[in-house]
C-alpha atoms as a PDB file:
ATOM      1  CA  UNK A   1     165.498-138.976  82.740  1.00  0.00           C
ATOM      2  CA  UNK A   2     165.029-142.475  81.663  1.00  0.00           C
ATOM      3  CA  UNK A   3     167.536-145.185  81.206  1.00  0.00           C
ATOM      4  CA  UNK A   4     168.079-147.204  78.521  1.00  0.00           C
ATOM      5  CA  UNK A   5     169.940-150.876  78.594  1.00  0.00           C
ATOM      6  CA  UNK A   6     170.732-152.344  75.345  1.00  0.00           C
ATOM      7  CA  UNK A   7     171.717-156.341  75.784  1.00  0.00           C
ATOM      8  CA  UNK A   8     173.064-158.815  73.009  1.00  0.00           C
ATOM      9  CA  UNK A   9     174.451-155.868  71.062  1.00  0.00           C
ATOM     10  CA  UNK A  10     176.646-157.343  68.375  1.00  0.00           C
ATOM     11  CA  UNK A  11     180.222-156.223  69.175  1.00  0.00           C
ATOM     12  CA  UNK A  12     180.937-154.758  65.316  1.00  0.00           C
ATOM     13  CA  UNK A  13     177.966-152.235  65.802  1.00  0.00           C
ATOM     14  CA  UNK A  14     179.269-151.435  69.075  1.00  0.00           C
ATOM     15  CA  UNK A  15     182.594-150.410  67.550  1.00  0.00           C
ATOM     16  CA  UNK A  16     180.947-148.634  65.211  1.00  0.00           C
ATOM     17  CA  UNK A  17     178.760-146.785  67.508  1.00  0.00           C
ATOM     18  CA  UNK A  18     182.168-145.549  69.555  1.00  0.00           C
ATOM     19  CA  UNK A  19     183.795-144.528  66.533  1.00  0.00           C
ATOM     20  CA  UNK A  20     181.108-142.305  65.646  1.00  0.00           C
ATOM     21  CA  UNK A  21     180.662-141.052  68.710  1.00  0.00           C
ATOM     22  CA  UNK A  22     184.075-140.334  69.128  1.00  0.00           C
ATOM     23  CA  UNK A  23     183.975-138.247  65.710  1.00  0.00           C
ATOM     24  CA  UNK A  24     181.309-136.421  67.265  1.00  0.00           C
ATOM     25  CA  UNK A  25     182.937-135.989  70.206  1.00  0.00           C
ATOM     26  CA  UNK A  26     180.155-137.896  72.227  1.00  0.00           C
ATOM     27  CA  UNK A  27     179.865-140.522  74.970  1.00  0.00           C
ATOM     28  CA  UNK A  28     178.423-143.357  73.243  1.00  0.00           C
ATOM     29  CA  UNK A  29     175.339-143.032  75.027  1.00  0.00           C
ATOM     30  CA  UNK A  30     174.549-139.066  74.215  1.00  0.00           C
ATOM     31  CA  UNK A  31     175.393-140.459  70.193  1.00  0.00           C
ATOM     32  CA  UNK A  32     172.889-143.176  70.606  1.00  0.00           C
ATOM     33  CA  UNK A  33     169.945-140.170  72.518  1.00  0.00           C
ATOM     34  CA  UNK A  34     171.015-138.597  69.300  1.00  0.00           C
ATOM     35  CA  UNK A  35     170.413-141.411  66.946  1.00  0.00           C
ATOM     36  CA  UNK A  36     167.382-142.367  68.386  1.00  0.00           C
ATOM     37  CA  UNK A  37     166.154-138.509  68.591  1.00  0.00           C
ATOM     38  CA  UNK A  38     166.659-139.136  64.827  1.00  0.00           C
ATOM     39  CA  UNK A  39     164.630-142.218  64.182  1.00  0.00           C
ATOM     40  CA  UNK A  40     161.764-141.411  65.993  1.00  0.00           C
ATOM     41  CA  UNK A  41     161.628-137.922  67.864  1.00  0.00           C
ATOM     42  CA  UNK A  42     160.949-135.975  64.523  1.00  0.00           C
ATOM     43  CA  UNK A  43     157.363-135.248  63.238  1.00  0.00           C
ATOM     44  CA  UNK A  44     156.586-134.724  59.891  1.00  0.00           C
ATOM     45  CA  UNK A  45     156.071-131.261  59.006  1.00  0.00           C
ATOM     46  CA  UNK A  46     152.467-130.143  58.712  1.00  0.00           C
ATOM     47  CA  UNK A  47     151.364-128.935  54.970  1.00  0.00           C
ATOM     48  CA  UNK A  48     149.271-125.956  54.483  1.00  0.00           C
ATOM     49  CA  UNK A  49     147.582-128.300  52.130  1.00  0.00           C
ATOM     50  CA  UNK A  50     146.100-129.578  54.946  1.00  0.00           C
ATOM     51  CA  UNK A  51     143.882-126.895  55.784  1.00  0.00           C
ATOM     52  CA  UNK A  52     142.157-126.777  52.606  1.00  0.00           C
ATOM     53  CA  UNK A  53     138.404-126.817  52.981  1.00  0.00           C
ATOM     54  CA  UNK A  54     138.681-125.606  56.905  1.00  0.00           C
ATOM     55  CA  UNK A  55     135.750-123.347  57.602  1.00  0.00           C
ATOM     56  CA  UNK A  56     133.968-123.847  55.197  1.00  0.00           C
ATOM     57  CA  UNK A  57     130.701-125.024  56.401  1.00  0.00           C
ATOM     58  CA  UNK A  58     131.387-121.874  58.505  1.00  0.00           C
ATOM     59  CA  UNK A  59     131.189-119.179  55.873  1.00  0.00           C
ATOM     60  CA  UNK A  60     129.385-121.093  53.133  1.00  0.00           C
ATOM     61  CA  UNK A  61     126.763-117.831  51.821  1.00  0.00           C
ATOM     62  CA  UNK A  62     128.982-115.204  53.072  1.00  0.00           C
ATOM     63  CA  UNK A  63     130.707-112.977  50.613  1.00  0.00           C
ATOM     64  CA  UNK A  64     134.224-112.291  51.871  1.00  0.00           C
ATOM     65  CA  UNK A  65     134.322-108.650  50.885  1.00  0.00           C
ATOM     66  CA  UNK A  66     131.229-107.831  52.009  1.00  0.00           C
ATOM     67  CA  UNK A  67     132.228-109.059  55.603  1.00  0.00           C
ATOM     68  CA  UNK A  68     135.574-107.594  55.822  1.00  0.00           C
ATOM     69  CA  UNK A  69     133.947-103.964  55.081  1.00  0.00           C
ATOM     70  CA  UNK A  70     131.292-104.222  57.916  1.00  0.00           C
ATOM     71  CA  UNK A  71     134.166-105.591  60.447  1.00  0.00           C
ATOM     72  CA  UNK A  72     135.980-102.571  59.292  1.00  0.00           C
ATOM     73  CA  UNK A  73     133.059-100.288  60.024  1.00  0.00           C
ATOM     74  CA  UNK A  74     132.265-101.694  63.096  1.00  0.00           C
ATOM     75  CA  UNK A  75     135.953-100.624  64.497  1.00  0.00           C
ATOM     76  CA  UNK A  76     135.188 -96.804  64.373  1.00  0.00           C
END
């Protein structure tokens, strides 16, 4: 696990930073791996939006019921 030094913190954030670790029952430096986890360790969710359009060069002239019925046929 890496380590993380902080220098030149101003000592009013610092007292901050205790106090709300200590409402979260935290060490100071598991409330700042949370704060940081936060800020940058979260990925916007993907939108099914952003699949419109996907395949389509793929199955451009192919009639979807059509196919479905002679996959089905081919299972027996």
């Amino acid at each position: 696990m890496a380590t993380l030094n902080v220098k030149n913190l101003p000592d009013a954030l610092y007292r901050k930073l205790q106090k709300r670790a200590r409402e979260r029952r935290r060490s100071v430096a598991q409330e700042v791996a949370v704060i940081l986890e936060e800020a940058v360790g979260r990925q916007e969710p993907l939108s099914i939006l952003e699949l419109r359009g996907l395949g389509k060069d793929v199955w451009r002239g192919v009639e979807g019921a059509a196919h479905v019925d002679t996959e089905r046929r081919a299972w027996d």
